[in-house]
PDB file of N, CA and C in Angstrom:
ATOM      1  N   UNK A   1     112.473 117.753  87.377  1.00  0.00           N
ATOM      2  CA  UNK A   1     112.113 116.341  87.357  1.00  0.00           C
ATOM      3  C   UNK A   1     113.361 115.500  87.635  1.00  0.00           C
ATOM      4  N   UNK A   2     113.228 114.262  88.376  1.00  0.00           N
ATOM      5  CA  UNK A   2     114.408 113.454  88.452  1.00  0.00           C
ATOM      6  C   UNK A   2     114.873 112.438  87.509  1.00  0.00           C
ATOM      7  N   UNK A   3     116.024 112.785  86.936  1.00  0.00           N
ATOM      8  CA  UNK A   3     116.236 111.497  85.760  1.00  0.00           C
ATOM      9  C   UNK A   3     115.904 109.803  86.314  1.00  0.00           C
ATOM     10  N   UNK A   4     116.033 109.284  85.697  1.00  0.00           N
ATOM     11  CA  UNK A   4     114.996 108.066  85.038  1.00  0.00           C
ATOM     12  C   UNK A   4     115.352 106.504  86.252  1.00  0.00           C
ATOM     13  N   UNK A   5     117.017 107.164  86.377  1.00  0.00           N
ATOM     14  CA  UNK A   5     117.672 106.361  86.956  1.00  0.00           C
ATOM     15  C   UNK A   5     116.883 106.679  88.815  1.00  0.00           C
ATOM     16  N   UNK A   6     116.875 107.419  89.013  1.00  0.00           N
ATOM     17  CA  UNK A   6     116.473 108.131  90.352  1.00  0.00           C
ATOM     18  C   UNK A   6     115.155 107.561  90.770  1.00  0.00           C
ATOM     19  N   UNK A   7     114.136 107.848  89.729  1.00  0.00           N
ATOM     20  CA  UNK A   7     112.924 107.305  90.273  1.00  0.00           C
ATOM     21  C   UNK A   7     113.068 106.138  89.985  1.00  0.00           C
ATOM     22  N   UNK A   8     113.695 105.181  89.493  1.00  0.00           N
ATOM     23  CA  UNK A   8     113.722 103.226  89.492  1.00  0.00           C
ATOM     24  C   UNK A   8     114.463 103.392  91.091  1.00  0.00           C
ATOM     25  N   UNK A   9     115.259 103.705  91.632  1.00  0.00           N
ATOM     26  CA  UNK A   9     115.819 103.442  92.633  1.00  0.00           C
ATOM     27  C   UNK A   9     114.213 103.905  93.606  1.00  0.00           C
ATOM     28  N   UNK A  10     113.627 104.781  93.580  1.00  0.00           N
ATOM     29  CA  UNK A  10     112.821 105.228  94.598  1.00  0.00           C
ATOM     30  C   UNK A  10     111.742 104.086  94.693  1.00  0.00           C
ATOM     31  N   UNK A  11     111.771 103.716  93.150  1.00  0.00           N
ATOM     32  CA  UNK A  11     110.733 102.639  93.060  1.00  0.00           C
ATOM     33  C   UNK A  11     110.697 101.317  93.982  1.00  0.00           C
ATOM     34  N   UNK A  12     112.035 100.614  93.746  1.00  0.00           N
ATOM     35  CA  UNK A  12     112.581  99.768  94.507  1.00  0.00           C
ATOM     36  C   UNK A  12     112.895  99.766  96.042  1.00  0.00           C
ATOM     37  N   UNK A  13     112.990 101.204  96.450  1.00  0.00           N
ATOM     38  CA  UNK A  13     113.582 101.384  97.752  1.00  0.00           C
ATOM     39  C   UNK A  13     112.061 102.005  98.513  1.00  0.00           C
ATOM     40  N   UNK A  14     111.444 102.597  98.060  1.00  0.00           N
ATOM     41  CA  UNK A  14     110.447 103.010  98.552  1.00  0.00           C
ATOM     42  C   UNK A  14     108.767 102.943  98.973  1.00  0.00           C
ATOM     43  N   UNK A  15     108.156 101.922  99.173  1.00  0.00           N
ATOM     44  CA  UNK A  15     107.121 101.116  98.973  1.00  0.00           C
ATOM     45  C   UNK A  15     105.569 101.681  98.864  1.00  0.00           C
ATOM     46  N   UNK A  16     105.762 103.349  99.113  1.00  0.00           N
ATOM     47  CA  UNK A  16     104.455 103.998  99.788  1.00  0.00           C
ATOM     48  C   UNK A  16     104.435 104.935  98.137  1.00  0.00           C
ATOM     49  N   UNK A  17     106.030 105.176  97.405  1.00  0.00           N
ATOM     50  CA  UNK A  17     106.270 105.914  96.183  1.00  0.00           C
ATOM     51  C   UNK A  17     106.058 104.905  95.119  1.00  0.00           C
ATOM     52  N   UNK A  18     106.521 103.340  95.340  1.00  0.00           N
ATOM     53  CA  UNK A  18     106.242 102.580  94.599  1.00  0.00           C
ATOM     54  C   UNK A  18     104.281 102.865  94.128  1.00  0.00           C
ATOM     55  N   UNK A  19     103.816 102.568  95.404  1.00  0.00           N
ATOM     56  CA  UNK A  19     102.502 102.181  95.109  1.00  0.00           C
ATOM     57  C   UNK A  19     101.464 103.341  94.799  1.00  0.00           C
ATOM     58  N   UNK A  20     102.139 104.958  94.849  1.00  0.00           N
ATOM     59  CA  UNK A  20     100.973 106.112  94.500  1.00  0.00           C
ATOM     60  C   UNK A  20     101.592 105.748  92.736  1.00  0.00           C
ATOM     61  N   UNK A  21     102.790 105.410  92.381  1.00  0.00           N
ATOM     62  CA  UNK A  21     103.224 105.489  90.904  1.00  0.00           C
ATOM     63  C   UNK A  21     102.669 104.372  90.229  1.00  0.00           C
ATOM     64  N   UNK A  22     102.286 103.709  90.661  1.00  0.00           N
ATOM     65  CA  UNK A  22     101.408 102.427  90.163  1.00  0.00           C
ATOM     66  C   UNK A  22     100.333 102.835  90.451  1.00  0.00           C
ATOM     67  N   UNK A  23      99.260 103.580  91.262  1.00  0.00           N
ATOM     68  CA  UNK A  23      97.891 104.359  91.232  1.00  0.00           C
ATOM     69  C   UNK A  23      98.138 105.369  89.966  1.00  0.00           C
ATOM     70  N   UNK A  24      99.116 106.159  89.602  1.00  0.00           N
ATOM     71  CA  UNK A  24      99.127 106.913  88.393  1.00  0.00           C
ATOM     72  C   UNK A  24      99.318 106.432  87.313  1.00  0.00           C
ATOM     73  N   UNK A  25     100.053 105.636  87.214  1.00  0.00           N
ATOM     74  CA  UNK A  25     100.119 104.661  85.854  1.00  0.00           C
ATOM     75  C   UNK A  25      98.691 103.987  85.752  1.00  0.00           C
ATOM     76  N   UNK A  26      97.844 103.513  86.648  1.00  0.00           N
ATOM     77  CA  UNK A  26      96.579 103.140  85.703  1.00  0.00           C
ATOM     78  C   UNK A  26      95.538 104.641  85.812  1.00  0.00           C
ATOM     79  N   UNK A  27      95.556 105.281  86.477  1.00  0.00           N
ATOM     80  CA  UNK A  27      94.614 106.433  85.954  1.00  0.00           C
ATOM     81  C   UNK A  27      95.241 107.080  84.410  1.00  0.00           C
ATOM     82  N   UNK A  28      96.335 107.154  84.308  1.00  0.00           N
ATOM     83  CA  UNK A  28      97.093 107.409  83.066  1.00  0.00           C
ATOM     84  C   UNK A  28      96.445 106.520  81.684  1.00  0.00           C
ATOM     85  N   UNK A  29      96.884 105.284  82.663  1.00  0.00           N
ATOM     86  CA  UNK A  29      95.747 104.245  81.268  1.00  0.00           C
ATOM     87  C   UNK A  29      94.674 104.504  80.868  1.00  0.00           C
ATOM     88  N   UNK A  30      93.616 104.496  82.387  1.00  0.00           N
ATOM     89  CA  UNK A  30      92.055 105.131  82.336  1.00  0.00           C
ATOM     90  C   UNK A  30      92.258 106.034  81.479  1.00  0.00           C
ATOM     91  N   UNK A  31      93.204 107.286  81.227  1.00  0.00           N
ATOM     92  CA  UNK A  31      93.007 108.657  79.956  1.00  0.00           C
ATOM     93  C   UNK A  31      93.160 107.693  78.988  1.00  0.00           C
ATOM     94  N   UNK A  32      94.413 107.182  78.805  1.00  0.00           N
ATOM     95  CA  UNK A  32      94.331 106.664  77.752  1.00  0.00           C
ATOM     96  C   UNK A  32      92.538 105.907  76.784  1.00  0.00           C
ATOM     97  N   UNK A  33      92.288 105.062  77.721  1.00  0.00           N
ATOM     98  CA  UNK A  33      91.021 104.675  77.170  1.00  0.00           C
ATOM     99  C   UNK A  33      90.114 105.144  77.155  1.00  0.00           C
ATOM    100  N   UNK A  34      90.351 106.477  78.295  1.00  0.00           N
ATOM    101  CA  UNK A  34      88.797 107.528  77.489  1.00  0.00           C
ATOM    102  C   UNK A  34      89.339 108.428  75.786  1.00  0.00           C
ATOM    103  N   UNK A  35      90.131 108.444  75.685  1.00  0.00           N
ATOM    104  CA  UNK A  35      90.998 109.237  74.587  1.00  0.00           C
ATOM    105  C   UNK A  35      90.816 107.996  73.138  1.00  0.00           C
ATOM    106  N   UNK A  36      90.358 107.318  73.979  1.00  0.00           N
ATOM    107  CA  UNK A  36      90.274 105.736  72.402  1.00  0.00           C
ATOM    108  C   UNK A  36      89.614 106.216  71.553  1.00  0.00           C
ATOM    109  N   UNK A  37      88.358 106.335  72.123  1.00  0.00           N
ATOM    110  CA  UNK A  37      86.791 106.931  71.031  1.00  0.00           C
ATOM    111  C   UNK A  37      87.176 108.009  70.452  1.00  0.00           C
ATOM    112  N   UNK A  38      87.034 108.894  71.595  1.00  0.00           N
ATOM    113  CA  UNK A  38      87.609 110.276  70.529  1.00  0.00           C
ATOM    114  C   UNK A  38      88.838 110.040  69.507  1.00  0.00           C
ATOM    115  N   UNK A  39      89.739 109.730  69.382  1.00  0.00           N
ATOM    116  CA  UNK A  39      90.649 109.571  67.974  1.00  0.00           C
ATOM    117  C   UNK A  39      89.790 108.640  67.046  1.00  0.00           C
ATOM    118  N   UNK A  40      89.069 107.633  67.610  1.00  0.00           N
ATOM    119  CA  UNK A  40      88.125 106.973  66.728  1.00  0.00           C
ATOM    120  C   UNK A  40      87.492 107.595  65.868  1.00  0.00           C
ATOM    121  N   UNK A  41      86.273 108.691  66.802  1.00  0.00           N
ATOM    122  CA  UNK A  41      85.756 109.270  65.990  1.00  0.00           C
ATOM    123  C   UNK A  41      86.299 110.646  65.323  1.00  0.00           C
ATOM    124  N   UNK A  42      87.293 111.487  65.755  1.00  0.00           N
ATOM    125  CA  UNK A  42      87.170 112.580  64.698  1.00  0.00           C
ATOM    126  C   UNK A  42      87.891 112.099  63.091  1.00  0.00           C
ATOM    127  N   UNK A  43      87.369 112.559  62.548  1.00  0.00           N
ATOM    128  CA  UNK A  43      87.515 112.679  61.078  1.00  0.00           C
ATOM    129  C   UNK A  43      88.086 113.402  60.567  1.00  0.00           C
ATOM    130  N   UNK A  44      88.098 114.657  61.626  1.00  0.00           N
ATOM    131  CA  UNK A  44      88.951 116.173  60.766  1.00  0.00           C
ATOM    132  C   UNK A  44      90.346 115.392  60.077  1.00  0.00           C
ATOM    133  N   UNK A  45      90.857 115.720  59.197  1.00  0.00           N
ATOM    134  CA  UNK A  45      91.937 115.655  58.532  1.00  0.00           C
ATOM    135  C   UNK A  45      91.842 114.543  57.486  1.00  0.00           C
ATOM    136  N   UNK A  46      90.689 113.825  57.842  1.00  0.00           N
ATOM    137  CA  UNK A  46      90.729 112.194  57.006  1.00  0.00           C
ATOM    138  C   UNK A  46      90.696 112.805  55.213  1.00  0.00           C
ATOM    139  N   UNK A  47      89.930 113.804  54.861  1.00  0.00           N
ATOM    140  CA  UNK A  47      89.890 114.039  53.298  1.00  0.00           C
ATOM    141  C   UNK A  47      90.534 115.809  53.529  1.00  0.00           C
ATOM    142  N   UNK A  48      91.038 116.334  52.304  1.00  0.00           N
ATOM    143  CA  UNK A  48      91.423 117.778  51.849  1.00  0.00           C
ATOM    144  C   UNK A  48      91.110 117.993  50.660  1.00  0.00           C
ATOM    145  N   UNK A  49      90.837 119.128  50.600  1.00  0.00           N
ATOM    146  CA  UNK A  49      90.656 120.000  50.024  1.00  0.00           C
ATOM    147  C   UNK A  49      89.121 120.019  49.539  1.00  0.00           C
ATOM    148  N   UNK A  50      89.218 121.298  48.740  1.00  0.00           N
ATOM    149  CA  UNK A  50      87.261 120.793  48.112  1.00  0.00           C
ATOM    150  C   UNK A  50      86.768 119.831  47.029  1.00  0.00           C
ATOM    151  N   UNK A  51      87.776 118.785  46.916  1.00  0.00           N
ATOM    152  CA  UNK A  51      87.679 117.772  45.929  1.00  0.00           C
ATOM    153  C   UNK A  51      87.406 116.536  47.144  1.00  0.00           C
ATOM    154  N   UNK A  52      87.607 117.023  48.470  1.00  0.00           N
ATOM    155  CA  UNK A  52      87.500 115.994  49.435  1.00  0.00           C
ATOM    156  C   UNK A  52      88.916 114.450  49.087  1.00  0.00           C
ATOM    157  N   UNK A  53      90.009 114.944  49.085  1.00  0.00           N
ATOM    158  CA  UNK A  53      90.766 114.001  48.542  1.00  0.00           C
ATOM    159  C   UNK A  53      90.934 113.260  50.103  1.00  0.00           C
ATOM    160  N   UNK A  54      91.108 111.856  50.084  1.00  0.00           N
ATOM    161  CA  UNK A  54      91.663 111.146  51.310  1.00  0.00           C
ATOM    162  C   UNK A  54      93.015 111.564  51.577  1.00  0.00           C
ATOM    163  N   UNK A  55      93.155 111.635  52.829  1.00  0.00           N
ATOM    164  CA  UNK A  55      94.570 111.928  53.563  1.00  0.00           C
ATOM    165  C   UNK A  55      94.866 110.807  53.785  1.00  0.00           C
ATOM    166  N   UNK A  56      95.509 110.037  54.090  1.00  0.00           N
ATOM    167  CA  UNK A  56      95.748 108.695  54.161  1.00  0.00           C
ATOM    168  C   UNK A  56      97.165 108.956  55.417  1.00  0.00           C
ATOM    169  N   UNK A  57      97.723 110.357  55.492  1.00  0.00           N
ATOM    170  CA  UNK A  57      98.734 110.202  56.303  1.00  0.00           C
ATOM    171  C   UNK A  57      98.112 110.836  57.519  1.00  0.00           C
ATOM    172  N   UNK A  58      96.948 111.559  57.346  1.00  0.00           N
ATOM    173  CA  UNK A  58      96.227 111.960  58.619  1.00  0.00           C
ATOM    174  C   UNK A  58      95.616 110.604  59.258  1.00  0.00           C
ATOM    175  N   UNK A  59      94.677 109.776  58.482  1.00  0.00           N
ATOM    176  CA  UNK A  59      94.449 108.801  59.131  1.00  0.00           C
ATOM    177  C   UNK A  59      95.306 107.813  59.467  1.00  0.00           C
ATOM    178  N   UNK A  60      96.210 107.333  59.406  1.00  0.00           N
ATOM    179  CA  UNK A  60      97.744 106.746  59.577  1.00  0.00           C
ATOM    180  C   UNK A  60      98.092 107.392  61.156  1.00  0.00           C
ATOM    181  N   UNK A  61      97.660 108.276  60.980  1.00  0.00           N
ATOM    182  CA  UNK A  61      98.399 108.881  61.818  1.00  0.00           C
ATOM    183  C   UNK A  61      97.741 108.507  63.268  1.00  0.00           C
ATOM    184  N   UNK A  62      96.192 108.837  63.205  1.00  0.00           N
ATOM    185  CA  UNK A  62      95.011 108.449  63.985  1.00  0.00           C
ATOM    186  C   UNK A  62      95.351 106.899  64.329  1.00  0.00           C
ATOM    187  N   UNK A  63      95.375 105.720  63.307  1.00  0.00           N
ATOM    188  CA  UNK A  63      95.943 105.008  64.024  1.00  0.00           C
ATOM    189  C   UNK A  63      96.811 104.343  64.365  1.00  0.00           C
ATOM    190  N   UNK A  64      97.472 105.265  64.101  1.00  0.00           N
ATOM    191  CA  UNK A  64      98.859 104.651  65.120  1.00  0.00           C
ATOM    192  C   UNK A  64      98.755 105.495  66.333  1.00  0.00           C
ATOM    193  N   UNK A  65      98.219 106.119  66.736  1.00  0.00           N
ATOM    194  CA  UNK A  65      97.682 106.923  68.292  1.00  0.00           C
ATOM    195  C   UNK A  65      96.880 106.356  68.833  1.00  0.00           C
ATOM    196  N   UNK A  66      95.886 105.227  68.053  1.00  0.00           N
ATOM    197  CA  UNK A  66      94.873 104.357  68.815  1.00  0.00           C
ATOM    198  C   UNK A  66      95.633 103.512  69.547  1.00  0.00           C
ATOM    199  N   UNK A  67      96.371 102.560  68.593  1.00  0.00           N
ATOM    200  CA  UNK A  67      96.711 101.668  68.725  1.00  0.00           C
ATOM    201  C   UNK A  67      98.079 101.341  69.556  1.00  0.00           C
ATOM    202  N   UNK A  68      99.017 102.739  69.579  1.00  0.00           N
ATOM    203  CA  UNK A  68      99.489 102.884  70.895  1.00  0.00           C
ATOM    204  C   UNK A  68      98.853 102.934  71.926  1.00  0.00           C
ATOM    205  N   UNK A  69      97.750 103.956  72.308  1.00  0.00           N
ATOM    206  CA  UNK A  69      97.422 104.217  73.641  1.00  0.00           C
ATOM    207  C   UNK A  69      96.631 102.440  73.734  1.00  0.00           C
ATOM    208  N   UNK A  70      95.996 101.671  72.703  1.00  0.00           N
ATOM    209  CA  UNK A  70      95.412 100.528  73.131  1.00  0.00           C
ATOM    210  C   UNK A  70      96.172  99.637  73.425  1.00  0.00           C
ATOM    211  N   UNK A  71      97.128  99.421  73.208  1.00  0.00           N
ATOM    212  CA  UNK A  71      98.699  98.591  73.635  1.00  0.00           C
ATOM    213  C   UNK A  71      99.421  98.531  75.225  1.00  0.00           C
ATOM    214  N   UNK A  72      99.154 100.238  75.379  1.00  0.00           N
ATOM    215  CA  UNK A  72      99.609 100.931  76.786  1.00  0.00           C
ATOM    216  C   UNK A  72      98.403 100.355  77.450  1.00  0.00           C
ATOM    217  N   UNK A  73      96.976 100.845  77.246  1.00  0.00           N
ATOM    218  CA  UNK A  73      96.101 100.285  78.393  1.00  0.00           C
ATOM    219  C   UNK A  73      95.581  98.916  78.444  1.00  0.00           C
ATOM    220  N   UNK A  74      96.049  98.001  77.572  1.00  0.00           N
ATOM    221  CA  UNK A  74      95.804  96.291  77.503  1.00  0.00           C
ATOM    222  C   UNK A  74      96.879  95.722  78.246  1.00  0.00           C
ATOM    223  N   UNK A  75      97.999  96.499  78.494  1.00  0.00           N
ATOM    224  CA  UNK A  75      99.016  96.167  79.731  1.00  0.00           C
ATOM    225  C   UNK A  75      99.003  96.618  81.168  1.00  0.00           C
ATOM    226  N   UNK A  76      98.660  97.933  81.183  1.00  0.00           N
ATOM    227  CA  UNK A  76      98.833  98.411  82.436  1.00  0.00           C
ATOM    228  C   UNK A  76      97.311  98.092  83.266  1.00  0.00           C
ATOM    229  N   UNK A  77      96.527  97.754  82.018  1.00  0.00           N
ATOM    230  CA  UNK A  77      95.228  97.667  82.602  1.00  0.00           C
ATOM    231  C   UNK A  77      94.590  96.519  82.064  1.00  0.00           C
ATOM    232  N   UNK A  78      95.711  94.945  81.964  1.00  0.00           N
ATOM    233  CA  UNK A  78      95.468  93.670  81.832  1.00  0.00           C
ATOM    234  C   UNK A  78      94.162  92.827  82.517  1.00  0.00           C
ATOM    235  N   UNK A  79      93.325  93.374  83.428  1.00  0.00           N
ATOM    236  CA  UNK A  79      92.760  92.368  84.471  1.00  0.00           C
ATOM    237  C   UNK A  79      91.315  93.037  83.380  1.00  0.00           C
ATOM    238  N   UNK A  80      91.145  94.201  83.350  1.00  0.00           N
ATOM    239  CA  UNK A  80      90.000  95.122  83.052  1.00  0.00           C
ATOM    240  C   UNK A  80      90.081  95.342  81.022  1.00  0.00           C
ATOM    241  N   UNK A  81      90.965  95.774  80.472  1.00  0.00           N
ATOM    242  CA  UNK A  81      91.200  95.958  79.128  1.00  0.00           C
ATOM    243  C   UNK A  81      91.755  95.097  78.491  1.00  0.00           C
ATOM    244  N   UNK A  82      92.333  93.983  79.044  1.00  0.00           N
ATOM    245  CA  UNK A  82      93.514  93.158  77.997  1.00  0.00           C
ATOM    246  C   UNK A  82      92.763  91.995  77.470  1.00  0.00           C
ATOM    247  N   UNK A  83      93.513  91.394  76.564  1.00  0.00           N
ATOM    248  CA  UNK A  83      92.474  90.248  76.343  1.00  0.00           C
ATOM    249  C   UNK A  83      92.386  89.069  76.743  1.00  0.00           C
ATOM    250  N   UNK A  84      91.429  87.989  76.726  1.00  0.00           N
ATOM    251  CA  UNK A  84      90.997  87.522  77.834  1.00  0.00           C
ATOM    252  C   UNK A  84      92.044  85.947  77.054  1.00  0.00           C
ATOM    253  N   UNK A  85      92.788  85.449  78.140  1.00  0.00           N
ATOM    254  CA  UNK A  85      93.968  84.213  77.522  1.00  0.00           C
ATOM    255  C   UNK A  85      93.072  83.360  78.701  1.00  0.00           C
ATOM    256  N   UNK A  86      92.381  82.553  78.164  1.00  0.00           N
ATOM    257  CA  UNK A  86      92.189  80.722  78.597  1.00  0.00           C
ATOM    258  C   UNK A  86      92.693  79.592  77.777  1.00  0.00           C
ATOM    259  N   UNK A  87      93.442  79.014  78.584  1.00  0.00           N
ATOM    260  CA  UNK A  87      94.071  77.338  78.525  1.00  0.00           C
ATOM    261  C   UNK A  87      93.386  75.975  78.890  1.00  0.00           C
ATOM    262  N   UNK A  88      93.512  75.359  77.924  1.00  0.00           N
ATOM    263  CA  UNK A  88      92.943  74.096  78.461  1.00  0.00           C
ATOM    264  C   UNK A  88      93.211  72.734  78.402  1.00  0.00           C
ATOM    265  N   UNK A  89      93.958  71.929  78.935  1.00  0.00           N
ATOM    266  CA  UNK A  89      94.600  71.226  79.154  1.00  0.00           C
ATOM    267  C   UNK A  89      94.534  70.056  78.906  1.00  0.00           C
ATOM    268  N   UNK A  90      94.767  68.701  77.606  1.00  0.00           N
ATOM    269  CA  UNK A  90      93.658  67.561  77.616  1.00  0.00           C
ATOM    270  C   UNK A  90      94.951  66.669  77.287  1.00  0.00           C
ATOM    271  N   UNK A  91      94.345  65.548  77.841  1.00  0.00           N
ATOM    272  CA  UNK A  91      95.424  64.379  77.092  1.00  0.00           C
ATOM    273  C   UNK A  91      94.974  64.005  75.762  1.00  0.00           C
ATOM    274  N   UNK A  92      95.727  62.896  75.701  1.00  0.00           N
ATOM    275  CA  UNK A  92      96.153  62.291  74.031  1.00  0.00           C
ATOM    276  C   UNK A  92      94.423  62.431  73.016  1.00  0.00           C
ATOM    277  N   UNK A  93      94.938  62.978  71.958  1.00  0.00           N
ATOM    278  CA  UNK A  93      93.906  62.786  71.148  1.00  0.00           C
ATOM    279  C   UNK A  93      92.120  63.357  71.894  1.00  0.00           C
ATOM    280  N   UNK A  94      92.658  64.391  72.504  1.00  0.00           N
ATOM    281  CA  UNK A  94      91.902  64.982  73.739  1.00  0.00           C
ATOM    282  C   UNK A  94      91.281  64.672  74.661  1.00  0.00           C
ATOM    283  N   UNK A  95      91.785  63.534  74.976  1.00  0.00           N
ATOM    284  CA  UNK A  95      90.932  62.572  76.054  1.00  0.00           C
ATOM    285  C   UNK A  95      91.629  63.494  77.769  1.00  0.00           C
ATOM    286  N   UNK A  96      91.136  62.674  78.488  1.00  0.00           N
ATOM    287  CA  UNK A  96      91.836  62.940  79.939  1.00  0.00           C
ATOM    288  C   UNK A  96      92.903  63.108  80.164  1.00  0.00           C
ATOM    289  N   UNK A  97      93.878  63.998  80.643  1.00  0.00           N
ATOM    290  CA  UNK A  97      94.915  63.491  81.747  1.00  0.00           C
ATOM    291  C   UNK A  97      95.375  62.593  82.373  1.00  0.00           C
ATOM    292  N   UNK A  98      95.930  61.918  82.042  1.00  0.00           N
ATOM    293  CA  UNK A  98      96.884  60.788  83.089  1.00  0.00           C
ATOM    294  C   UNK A  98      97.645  61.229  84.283  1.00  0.00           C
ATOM    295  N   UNK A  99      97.457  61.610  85.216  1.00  0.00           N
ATOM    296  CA  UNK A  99      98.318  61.437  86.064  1.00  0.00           C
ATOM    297  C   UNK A  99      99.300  60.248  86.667  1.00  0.00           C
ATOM    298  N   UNK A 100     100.852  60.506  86.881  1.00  0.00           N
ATOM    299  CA  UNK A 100     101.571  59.500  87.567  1.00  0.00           C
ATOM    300  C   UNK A 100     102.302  59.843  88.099  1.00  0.00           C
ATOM    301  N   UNK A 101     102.716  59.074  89.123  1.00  0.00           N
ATOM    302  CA  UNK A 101     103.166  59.668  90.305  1.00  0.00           C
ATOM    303  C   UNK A 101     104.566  59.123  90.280  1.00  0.00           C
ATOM    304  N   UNK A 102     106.054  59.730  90.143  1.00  0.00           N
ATOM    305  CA  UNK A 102     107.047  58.760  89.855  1.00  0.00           C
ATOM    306  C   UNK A 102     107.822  58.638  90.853  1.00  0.00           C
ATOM    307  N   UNK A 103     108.388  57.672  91.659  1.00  0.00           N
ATOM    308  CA  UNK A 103     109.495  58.194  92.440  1.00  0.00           C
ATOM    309  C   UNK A 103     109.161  57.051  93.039  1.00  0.00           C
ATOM    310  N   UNK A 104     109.610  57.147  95.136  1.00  0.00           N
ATOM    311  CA  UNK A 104     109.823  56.030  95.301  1.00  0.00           C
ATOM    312  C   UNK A 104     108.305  55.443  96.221  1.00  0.00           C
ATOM    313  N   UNK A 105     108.307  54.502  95.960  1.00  0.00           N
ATOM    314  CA  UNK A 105     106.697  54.255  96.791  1.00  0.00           C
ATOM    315  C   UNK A 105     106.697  54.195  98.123  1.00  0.00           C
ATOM    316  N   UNK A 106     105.489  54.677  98.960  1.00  0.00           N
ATOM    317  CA  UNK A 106     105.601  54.919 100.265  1.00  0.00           C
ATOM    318  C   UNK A 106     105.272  53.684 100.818  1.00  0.00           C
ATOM    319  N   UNK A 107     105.937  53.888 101.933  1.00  0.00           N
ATOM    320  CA  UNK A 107     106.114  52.606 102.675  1.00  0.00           C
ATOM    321  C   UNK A 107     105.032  52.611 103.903  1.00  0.00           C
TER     322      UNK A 107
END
C-alpha cells in the first residue's frame, strides 16, 4: 500500500484517481449504512450470564460503532444521509428585508 502522503499527492495531481477514490469513499459509506441496522439490532452481548446481568460495556460499545459509522456516512453522504440545514432570512422583528443599494448613483 502507498503511505498516506503518496495518495494525497495522486489525489491532487491525478483527476481520473481523484474521482474512482471519491466513487469508493461513498460505496464505503453505502456499507457503512447498510451495517447501521445490523449493530442496531443484535443484542448478543447486551446481558451475561444466567442471571441475564446487563453489559453495559458491550452495549457502549455497539454505540459507539453506530454512531461512528453514522457520522462517517452523514458526511461523505451529506446530499442523501445528512441532515437537512434550512435558513431563513427576515428583517427586523421578522418583517421583510430592506434592501439598499449604497454607493454612487447612476448617472
Amino acid at each position: 500500500m502507498p503511505c498516506i502522503t503518496t495518495v494525497m499527492d495522486w489525489l491532487r495531481d491525478k483527476p481520473q484517481f481523484a474521482a474512482q477514490y471519491t466513487r469508493a469513499k461513498e460505496l464505503q459509506a453505502e456499507g457503512f449504512a447498510d451495517e447501521l441496522m445490523d449493530i442496531a439490532d443484535d443484542d448478543s452481548g447486551d446481558v451475561t450470564g444466567e442471571l441475564q446481568i446487563p453489559n453495559s460495556v458491550a452495549v457502549q460499545r455497539s454505540k459507539l460503532r453506530y454512531e461512528a459509522r453514522k457520522w462517517v456516512v452523514s458526511r461523505l453522504l451529506a446530499k442523501k444521509y445528512g441532515d437537512k440545514v434550512q435558513q431563513e432570512i427576515t428583517g427586523a422583528d421578522g418583517g421583510a428585508l430592506i434592501v439598499r443599494h449604497i454607493g454612487k448613483p447612476s448617472e
